[in-house]
Protein backbone atom coordinates (compact mmCIF):
# COMPACT_ATOMS: atom_id res chain seq x y z
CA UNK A 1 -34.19 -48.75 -49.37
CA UNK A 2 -33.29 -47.75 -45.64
CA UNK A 3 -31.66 -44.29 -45.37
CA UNK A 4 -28.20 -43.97 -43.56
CA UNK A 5 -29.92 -42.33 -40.57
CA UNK A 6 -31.78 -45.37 -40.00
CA UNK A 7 -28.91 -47.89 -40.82
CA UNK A 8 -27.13 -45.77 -38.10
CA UNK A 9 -29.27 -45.60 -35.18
CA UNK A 10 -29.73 -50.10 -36.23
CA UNK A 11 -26.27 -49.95 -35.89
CA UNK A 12 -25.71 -48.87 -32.70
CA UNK A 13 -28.33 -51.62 -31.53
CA UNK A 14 -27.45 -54.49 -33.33
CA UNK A 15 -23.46 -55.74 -33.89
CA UNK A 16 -22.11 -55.99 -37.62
CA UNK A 17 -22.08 -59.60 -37.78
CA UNK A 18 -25.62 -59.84 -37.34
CA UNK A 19 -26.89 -56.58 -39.26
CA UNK A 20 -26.76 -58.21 -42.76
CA UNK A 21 -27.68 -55.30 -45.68
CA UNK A 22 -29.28 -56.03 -49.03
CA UNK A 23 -29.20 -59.91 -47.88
CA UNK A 24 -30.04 -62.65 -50.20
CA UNK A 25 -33.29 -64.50 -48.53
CA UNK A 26 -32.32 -67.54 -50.38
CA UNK A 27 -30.20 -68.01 -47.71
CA UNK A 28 -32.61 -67.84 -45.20
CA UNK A 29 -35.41 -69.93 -46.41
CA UNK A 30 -36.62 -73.64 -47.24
CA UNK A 31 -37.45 -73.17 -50.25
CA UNK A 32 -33.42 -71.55 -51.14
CA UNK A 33 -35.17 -68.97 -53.32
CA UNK A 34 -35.73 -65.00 -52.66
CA UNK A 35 -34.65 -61.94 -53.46
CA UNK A 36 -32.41 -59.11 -51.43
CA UNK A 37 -34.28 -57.85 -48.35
CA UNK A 38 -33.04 -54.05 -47.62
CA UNK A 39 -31.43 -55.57 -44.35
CA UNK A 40 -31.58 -58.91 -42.45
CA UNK A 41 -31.53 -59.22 -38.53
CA UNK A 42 -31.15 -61.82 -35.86
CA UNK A 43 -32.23 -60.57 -32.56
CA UNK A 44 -30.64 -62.01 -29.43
CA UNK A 45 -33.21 -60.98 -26.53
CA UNK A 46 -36.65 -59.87 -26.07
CA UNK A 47 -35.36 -56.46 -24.79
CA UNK A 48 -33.39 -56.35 -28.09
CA UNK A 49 -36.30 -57.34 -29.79
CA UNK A 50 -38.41 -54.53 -27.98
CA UNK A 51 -35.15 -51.56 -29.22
CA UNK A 52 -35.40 -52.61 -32.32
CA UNK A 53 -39.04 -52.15 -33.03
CA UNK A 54 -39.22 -49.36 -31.19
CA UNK A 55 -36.66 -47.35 -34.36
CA UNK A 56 -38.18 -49.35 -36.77
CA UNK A 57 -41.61 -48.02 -36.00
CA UNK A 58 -39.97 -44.05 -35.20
CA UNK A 59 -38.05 -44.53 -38.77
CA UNK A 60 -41.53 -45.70 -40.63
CA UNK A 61 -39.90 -48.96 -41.84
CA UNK A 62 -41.63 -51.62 -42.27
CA UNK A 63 -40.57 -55.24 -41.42
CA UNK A 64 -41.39 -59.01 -41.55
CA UNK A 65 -40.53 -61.30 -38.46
CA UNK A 66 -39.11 -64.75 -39.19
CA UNK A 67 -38.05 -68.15 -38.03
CA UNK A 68 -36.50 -70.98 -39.98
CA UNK A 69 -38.01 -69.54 -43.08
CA UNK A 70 -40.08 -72.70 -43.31
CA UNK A 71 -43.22 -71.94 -44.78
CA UNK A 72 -41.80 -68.54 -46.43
CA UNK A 73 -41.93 -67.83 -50.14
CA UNK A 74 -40.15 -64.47 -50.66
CA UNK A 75 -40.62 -62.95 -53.86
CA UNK A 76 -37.22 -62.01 -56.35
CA UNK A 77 -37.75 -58.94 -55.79
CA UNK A 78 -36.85 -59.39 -52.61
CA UNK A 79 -38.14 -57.37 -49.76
CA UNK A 80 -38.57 -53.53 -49.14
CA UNK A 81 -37.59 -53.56 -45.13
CA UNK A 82 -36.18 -55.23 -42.42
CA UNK A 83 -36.32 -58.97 -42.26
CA UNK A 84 -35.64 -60.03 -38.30
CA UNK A 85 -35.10 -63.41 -37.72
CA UNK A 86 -35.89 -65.01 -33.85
CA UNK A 87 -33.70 -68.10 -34.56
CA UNK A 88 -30.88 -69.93 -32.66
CA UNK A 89 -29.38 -66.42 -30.52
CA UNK A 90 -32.99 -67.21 -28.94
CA UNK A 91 -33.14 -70.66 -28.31
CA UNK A 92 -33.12 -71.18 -24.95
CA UNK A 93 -35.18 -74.52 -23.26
CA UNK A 94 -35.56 -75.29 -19.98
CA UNK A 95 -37.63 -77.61 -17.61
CA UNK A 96 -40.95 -76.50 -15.94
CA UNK A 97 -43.25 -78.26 -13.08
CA UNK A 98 -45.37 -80.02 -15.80
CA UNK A 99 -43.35 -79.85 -19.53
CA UNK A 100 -40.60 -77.46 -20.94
CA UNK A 101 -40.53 -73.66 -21.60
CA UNK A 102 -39.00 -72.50 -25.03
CA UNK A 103 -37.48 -69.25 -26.37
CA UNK A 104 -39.61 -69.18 -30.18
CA UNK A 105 -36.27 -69.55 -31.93
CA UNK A 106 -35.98 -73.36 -30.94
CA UNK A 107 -36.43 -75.40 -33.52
CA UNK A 108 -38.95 -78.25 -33.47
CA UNK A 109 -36.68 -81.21 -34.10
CA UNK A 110 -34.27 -79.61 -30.89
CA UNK A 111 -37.41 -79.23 -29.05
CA UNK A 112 -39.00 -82.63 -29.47
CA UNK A 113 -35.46 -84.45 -28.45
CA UNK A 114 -35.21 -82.79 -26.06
CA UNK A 115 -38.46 -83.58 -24.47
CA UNK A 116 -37.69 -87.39 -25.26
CA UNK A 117 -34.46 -87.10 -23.38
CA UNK A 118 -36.40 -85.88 -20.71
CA UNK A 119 -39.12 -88.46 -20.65
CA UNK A 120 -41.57 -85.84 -21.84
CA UNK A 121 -44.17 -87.54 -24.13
CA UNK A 122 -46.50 -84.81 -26.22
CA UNK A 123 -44.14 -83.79 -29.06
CA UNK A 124 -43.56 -86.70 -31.01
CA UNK A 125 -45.77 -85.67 -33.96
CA UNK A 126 -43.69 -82.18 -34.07
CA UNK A 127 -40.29 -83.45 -34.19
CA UNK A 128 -39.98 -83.80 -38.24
CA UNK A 129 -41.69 -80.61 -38.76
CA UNK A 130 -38.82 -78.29 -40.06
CA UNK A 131 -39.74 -74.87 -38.79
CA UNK A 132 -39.71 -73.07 -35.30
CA UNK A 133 -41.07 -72.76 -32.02
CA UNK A 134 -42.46 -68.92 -32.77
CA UNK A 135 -43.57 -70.32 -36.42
CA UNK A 136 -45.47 -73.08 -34.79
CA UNK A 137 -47.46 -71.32 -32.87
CA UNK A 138 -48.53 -68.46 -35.88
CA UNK A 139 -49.44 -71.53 -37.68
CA UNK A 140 -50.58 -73.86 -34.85
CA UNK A 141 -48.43 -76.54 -36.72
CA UNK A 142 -49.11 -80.06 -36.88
CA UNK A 143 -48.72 -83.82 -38.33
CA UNK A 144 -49.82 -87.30 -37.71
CA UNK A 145 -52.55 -86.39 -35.68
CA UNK A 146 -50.96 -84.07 -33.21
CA UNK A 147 -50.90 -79.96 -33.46
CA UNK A 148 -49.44 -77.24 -31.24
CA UNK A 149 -52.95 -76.44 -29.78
CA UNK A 150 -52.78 -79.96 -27.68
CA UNK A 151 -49.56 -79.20 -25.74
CA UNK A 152 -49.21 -75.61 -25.34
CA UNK A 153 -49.88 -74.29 -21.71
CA UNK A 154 -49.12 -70.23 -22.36
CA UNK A 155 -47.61 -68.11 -25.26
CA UNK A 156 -45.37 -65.13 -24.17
CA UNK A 157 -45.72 -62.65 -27.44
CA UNK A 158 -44.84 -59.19 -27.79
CA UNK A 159 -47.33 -56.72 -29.35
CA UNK A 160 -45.87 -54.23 -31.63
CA UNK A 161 -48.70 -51.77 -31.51
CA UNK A 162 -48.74 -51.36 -27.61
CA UNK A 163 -45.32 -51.96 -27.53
CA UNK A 164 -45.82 -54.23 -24.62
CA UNK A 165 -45.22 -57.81 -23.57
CA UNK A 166 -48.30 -60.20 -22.72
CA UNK A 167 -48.96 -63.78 -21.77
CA UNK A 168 -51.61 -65.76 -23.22
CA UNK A 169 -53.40 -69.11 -22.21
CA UNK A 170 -53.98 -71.77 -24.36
CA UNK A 171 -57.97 -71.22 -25.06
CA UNK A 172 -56.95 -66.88 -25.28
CA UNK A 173 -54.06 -68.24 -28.69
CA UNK A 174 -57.75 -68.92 -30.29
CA UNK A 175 -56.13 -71.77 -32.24
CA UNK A 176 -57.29 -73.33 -35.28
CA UNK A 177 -56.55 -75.47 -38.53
CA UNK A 178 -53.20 -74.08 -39.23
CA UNK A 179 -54.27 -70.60 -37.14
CA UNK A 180 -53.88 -68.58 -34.02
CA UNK A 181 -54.50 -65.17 -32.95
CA UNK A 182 -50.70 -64.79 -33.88
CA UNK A 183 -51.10 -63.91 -36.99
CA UNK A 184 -54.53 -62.25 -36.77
CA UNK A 185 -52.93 -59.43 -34.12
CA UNK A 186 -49.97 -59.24 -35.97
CA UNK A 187 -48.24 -60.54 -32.51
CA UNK A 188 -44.86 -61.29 -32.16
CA UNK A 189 -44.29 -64.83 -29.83
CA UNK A 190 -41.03 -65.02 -27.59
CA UNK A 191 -40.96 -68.05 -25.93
CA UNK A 192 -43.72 -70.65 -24.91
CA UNK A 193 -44.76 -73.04 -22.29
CA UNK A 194 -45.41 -76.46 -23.01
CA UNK A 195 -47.51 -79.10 -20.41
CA UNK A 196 -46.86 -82.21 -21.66
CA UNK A 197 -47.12 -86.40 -20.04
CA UNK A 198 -44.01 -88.33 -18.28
CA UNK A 199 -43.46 -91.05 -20.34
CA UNK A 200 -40.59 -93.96 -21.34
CA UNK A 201 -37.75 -92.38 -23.07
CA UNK A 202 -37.39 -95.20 -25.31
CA UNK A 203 -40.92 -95.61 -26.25
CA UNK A 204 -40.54 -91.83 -27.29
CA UNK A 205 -37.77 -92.56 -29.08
CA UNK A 206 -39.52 -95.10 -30.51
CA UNK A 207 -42.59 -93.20 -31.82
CA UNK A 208 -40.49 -90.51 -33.02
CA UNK A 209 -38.71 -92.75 -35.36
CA UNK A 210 -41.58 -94.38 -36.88
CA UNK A 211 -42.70 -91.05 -37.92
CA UNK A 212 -39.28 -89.74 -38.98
CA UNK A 213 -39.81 -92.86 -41.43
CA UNK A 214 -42.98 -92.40 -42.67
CA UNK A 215 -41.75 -89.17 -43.54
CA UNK A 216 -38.86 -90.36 -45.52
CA UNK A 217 -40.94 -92.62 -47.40
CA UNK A 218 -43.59 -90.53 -48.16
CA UNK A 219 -42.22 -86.67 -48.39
CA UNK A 220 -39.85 -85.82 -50.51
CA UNK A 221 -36.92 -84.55 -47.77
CA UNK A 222 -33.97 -84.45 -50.42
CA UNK A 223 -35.61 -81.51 -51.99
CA UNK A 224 -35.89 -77.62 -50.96
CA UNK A 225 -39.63 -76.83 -50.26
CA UNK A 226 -41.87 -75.37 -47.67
CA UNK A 227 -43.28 -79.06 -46.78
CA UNK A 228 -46.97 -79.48 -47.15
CA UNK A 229 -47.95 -76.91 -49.81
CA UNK A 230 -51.76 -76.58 -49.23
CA UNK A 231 -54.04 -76.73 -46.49
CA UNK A 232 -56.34 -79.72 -46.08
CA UNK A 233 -59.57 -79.59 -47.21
CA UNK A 234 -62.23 -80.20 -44.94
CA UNK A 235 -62.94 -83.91 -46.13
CA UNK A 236 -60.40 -84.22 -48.47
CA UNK A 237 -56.56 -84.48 -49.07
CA UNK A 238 -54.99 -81.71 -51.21
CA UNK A 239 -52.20 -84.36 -52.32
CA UNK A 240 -54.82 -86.58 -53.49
CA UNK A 241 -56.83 -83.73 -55.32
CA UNK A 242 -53.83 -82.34 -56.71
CA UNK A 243 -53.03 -86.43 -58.32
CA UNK A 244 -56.37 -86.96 -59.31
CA UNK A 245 -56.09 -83.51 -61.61
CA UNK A 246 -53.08 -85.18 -63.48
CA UNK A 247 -50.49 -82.73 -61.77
CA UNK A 248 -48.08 -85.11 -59.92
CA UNK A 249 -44.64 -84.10 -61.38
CA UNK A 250 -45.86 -81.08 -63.15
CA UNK A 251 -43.29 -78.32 -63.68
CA UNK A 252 -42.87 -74.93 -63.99
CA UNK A 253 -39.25 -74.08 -64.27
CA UNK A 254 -37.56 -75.14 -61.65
CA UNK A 255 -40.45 -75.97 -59.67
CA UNK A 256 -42.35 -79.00 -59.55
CA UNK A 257 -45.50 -81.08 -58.09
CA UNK A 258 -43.91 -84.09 -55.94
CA UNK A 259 -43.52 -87.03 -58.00
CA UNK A 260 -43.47 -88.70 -54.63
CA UNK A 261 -46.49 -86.54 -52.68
CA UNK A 262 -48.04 -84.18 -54.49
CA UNK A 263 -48.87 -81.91 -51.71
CA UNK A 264 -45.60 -80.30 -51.84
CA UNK A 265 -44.06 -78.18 -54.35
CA UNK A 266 -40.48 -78.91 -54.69
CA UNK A 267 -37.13 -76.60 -56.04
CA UNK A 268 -35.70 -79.38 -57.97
CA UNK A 269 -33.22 -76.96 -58.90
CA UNK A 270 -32.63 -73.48 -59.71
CA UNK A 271 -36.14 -72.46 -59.47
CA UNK A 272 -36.80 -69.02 -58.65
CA UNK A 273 -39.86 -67.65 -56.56
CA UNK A 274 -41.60 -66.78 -59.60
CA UNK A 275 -41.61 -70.33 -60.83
CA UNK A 276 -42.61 -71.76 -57.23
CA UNK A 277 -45.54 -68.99 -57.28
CA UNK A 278 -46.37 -69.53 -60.86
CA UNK A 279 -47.04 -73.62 -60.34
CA UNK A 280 -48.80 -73.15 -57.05
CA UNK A 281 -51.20 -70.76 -58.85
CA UNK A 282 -51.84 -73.18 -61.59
CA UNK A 283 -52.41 -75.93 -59.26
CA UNK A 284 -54.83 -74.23 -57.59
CA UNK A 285 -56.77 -73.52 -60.76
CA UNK A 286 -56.19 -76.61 -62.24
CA UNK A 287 -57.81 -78.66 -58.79
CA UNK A 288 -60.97 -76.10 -58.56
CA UNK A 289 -61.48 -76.34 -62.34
CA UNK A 290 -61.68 -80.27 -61.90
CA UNK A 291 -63.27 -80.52 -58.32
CA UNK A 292 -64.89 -76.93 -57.68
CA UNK A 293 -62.53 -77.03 -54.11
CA UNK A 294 -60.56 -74.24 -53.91
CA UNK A 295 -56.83 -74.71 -52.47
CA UNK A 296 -55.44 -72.65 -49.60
CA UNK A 297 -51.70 -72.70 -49.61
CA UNK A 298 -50.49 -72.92 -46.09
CA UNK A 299 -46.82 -70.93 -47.66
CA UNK A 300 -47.31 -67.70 -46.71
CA UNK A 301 -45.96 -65.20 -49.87
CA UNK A 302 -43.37 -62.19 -48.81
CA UNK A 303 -43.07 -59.09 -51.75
CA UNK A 304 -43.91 -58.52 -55.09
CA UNK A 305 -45.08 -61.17 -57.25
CA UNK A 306 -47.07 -59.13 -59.99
């Protein structure tokens, strides 16, 4: 729990509509399950950003950084800190000489309209992806045979050790199958710098839809999840390894395998983290018991889950 010293001195930084304590993080995820986290933040600048680490680190508390919450389980026990969301207070875009430049709170569907209104061709794939600019780049997000690593120029992050602000190229983000140095160096990213292609507007448009409805009739939209569960495989599909193990519609409480992809792990209602933990687990075992591959979720899992 936070002492009153530190709620305080967060209080003087950060106004009371946007200092949420003991917040539910179903609120604030995909999935809509989670516990309490001790307090909940949405920061409005990177100089904000920069105070706010700064008594976080003097107080000793710790803290998890955020964006839509797309790829987030959070355990029911919630979360022992500060949660602090970069989200739409930081979503600023605007044009550059060769693409767009976008505070890491944008979110990817904003970001790839925006770039078709433009007649800015490169983002089509990302469009449908339902997380962030700053969670894109941790993740080096992708679909359809696009990912972040093709149309990023520079990444503006903040490092919490130094306490200092850095750029980094393309080749220095070290990207990889759902991977960057982000994660690795426990970096924070701000904003980012995209070079992408003039193109047709309505060719854009055009492409953008087509995948918007492959996505409807393939992915189960209606339901909370995370989207894709699992990481692929080298040489394989984790949907189609997940099917072939008999697990397509299998349930744990509220939680359940996709009867329409089994690559994602739905709430079909009322599930708790637990249950969306539980199945994933069993999944996992289930596929490796039948195939010998091992499944790498690509959720990443907040708190206590013993």
């Amino acid at each position: 729990m936070l002492t009153e010293q530190t709620i305080n001195r967060l209080k003087e930084l950060i106004d009371e509509k946007r200092l949420l304590i003991d917040e539910p993080m179903d609120k604030h995820t995909t999935f809509r399950v989670g516990g309490r986290a001790d307090a909940y933040i949405s920061v409005k600048s990177r100089s904000e950003l920069k105070e706010l680490l700064g008594i976080l680190k003097e107080e000793e508390v710790p803290y998890y950084v955020i964006g839509n919450g797309s790829n987030l389980l959070v355990s029911d026990k919630g979360y022992r800190g500060v949660i602090i969301e970069i989200g739409s207070l930081m979503a600023g875009i605007e044009a550059t000489e060769d693409g767009l430049r976008a505070e890491a709170g944008v979110l990817l569907s904003t970001l790839g309209m925006t770039a078709c209104r433009m007649g800015l061709k490169g983002l089509e794939f990302a469009t449908g992806i339902p997380g962030s600019v700053g969670g894109a780049m941790v993740m080096n997000a992708g679909a359809y045979g696009g990912e972040m690593s093709q149309v990023v120029k520079e990444v503006v992050l903040f490092d919490p050790e130094k306490m200092e602000e850095l750029t980094l190229s393309n080749s220095e983000m070290d990207f990889g199958y759902r991977r960057s140095i982000v994660k690795d160096k426990k970096l924070i990213v701000t904003a980012v710098e995209f070079s992408l292609e003039k193109g047709d507007e309505k060719d854009i448009k055009a492409v953008i839809d087509e995948l918007a409805k492959k996505r409807r009739d393939k992915q189960p939209l209606e339901y909370p999840s995370a989207g894709s569960t699992f990481k692929r495989p080298e040489g394989f599909y984790a949907g189609a390894l997940i099917e072939e193990s008999g697990l397509k519609g299998y349930s744990v409480g509220g939680a359940q395998v996709s009867e329409k992809h089994a690559g994602f792990v739905i709430n079909k209602g009322k599930a708790t983290a637990l249950d969306v933990y539980c199945l994933i687990r069993e999944v996992k075992e289930q596929v490796y018991a039948d195939s010998g591959i091992m499944l790498e979720p690509e959720v990443i899992m907040l708190g206590d889950f013993s």
